[in-house]
Protein backbone atom coordinates (compact mmCIF):
# COMPACT_ATOMS: atom_id res chain seq x y z
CA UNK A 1 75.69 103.45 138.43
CA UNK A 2 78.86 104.63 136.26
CA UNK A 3 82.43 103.73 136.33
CA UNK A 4 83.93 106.20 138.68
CA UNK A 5 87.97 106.53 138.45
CA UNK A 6 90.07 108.53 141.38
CA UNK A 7 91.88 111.33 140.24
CA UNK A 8 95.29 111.76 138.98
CA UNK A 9 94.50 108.65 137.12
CA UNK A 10 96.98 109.50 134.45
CA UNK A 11 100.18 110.33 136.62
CA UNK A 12 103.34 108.48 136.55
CA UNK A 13 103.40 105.35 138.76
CA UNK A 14 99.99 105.59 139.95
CA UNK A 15 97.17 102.82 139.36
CA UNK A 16 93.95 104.77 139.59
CA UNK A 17 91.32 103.38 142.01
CA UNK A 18 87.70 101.79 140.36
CA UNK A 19 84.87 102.91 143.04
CA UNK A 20 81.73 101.86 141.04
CA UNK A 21 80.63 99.53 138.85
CA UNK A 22 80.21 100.69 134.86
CA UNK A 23 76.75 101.60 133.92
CA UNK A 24 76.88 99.48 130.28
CA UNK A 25 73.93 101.23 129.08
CA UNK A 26 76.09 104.90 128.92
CA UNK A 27 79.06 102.68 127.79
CA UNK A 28 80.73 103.89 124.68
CA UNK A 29 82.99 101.11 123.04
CA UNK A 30 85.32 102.13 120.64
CA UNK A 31 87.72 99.84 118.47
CA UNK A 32 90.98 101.76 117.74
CA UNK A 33 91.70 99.32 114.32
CA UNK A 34 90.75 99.21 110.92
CA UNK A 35 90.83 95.63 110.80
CA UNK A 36 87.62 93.50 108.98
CA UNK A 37 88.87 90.64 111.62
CA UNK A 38 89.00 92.01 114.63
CA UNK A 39 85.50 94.00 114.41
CA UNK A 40 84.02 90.36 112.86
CA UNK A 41 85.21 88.92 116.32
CA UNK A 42 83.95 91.12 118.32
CA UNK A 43 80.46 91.31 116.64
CA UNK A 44 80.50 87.37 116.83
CA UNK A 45 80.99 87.60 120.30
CA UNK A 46 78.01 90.01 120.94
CA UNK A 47 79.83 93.86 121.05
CA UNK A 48 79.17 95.67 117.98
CA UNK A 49 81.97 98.56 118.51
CA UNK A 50 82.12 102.33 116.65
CA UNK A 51 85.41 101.68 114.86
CA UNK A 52 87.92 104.65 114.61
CA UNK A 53 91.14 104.33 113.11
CA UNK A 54 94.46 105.75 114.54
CA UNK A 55 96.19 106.48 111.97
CA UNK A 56 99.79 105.19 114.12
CA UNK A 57 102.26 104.97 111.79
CA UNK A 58 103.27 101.23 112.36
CA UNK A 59 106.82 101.54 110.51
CA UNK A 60 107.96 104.48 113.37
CA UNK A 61 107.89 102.16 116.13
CA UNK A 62 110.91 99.42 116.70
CA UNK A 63 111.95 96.76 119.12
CA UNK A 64 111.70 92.93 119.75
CA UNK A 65 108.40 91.26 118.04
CA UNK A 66 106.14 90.71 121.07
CA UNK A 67 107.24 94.47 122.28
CA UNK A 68 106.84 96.10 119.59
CA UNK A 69 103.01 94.36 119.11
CA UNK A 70 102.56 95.84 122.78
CA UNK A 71 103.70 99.27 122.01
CA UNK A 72 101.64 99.51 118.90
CA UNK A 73 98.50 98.86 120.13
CA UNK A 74 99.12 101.14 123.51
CA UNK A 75 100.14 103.73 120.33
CA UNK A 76 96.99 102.91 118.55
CA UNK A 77 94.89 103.34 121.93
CA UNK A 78 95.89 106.29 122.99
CA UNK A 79 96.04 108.18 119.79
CA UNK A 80 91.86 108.14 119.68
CA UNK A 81 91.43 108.07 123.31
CA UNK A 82 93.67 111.55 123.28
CA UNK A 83 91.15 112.39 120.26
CA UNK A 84 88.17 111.43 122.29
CA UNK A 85 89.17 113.07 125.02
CA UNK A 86 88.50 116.61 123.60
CA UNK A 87 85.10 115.97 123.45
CA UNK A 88 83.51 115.24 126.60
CA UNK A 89 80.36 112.99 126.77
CA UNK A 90 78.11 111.10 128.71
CA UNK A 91 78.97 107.83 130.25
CA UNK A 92 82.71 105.66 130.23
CA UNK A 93 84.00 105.11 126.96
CA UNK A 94 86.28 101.98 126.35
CA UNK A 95 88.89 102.04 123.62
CA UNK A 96 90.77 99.18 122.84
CA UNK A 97 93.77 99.32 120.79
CA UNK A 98 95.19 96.01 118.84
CA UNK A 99 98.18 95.46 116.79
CA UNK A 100 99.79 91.75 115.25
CA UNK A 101 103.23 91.13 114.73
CA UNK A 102 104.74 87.96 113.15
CA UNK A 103 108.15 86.60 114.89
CA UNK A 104 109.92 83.90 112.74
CA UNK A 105 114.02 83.69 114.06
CA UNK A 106 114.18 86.92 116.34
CA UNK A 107 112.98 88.96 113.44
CA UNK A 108 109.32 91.13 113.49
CA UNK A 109 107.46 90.99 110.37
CA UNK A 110 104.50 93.22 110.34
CA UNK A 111 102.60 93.45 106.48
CA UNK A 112 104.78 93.09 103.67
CA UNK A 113 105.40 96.05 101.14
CA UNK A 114 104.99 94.79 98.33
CA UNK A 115 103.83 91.72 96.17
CA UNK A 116 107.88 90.16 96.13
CA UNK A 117 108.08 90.58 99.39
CA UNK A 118 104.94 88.85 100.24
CA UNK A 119 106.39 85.93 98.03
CA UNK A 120 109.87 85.88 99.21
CA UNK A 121 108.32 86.05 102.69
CA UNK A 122 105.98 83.17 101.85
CA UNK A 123 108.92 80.77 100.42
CA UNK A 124 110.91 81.18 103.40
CA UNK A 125 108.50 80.42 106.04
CA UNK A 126 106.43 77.35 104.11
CA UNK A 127 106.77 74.26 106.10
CA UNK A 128 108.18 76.66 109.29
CA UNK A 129 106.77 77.85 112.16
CA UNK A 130 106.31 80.97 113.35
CA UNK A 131 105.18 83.27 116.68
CA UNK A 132 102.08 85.70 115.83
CA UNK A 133 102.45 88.20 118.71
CA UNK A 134 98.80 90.57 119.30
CA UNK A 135 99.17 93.53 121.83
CA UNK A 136 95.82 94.66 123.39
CA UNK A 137 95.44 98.07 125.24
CA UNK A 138 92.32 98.87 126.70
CA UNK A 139 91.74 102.77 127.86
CA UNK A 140 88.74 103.35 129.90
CA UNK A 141 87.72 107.38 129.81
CA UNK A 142 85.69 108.62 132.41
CA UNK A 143 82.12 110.80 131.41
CA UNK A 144 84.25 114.24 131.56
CA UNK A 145 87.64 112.74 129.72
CA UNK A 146 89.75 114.28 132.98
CA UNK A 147 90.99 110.95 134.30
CA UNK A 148 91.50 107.15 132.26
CA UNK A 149 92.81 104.33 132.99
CA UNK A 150 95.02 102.16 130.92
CA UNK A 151 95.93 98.36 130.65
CA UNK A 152 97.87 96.54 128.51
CA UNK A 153 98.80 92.49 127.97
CA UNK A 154 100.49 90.70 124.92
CA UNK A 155 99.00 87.19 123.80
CA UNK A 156 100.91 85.02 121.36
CA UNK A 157 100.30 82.05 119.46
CA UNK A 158 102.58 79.62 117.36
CA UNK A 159 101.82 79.19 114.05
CA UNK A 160 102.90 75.98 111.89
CA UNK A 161 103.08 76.96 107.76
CA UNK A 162 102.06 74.55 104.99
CA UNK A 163 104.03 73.85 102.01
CA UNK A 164 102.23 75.79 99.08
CA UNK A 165 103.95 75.69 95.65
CA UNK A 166 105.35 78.30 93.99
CA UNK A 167 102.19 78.49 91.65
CA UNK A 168 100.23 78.68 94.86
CA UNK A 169 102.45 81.29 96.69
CA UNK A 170 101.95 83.38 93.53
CA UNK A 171 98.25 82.66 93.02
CA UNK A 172 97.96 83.89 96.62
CA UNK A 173 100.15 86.63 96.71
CA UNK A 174 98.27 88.12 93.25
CA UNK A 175 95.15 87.98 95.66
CA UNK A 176 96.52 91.27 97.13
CA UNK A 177 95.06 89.69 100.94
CA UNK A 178 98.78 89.19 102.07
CA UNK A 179 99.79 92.88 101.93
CA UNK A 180 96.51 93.50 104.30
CA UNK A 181 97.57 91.69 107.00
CA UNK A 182 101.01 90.91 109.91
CA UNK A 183 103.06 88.16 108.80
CA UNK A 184 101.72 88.24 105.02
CA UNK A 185 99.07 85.64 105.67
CA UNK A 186 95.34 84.90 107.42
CA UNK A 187 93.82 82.60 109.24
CA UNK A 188 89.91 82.78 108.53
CA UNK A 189 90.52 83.72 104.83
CA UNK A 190 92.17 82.56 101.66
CA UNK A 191 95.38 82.28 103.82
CA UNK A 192 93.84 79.29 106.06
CA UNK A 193 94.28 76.62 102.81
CA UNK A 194 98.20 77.17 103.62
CA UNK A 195 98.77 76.89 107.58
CA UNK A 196 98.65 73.67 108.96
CA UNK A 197 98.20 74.54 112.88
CA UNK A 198 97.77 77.18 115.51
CA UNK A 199 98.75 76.52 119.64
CA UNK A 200 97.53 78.83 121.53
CA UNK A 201 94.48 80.88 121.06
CA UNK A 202 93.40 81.81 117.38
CA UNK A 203 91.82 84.70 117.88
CA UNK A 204 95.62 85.83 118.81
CA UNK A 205 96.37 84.85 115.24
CA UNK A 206 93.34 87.21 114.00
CA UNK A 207 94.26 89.77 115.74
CA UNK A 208 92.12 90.00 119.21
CA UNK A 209 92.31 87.22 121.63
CA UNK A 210 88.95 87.56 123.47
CA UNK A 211 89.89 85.65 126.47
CA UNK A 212 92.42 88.06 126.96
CA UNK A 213 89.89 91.16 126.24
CA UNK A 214 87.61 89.52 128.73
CA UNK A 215 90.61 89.62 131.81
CA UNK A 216 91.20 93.60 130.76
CA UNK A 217 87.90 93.90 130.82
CA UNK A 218 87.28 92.35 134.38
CA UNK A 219 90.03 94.45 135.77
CA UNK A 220 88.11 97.52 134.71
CA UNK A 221 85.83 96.01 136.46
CA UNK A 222 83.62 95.11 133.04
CA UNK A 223 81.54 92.00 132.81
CA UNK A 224 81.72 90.80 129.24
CA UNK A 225 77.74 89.45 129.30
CA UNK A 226 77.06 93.56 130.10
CA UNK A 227 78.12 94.07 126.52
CA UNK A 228 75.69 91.82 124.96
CA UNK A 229 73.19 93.20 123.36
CA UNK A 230 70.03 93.14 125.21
């Protein structure tokens, strides 16, 4: 049985109706990111997604940190679901749409331009704390791309810096990695020698909290063991 949505799904002020249960086999997951971490999650936790990139411009968007991660990823999502969308198909497709931002005093720092930015940003936030913010849209697209449904929750985690030297901030930074990623810095990779502790979830920090996928998921009405591979 597929995932059936009422009509006039996408209208203003109206939260379409699920009638059926999605048929996983037809299920088309899509990842709306370019990100190496986020697909390594997911593929860790058993969904092995087709990845296509938005191309969002991230610099276009303002607003407070933990809105402006929100608005990103809805951005993100609905760029390829709109692309999707002109090419009907069998089955639901699922798109999920993810973007980090790091908060440190009220201000949103997303990837840093350049290499003395990266270090600048590095000095000032060594032995600090910080806020990682990670916005998560999930668009579900019926089997003739007519009528979707969209959801959307923000999950944020506080991170606690190290105290690298300046050899090490410059060692690091020379690495290229911090330009890749929010905040300047990583969790799983070269950037985990220099942060001394997460609270909250650290997927949030990698940019997809899957406990948080898993409640989008279950309002869609999704079981997460029906993406498993089988």
């Amino acid at each position: 049985m597929g995932l059936e949505i009422a009509s006039g799904a996408s209208g203003a002020g109206r939260r379409p109706r699920i009638v059926a249960r999605l048929d996983a086999a037809t299920m088309r997951f899509v990842l709306a990111s370019a990100s190496p971490a986020r697909l390594a999650l997911l593929r860790a936790a058993g969904v092995d997604p087709e990845v296509i990139v938005s191309g969002v411009d991230e610099d276009a968007a303002t607003g407070p940190p933990g809105e402006l991660a929100l608005v990103l990823a809805e951005h993100k999502a609905h760029a390829v679901a709109d692309r999707l969308a002109l090419a009907p198909q069998a089955g639901t497709t699922l798109v999920l749409g993810c973007d980090s931002v790091l908060e440190r005093e009220g201000v949103a720092f997303g990837k840093p331009r350049d290499a003395s930015e990266a270090v600048t940003r590095w000095r000032q936030m060594r032995g600090e704390q910080g806020w990682l913010h990670t916005g998560h849209c999930l668009i579900a697209l019926n089997a003739d791309r007519q009528d979707h449904r969209s959801i959307s929750a923000l999950a944020s985690a506080t991170v606690r810096f190290g105290t690298p030297s300046d050899a090490e901030i410059d060692a690091y930074v020379a690495t290229g990695e911090p330009l890749e990623v929010a905040g300047g810095f990583t969790l799983d990779r070269l950037g985990g020698w220099f942060v001394e502790g997460i609270e909250g979830d650290p997927g949030t920090v990698l940019g997809l909290s899957l406990p948080l996928l898993r409640r989008l998921l279950l309002d869609l009405d999704v079981s997460v063991p029906s993406l498993w591979p089988r």
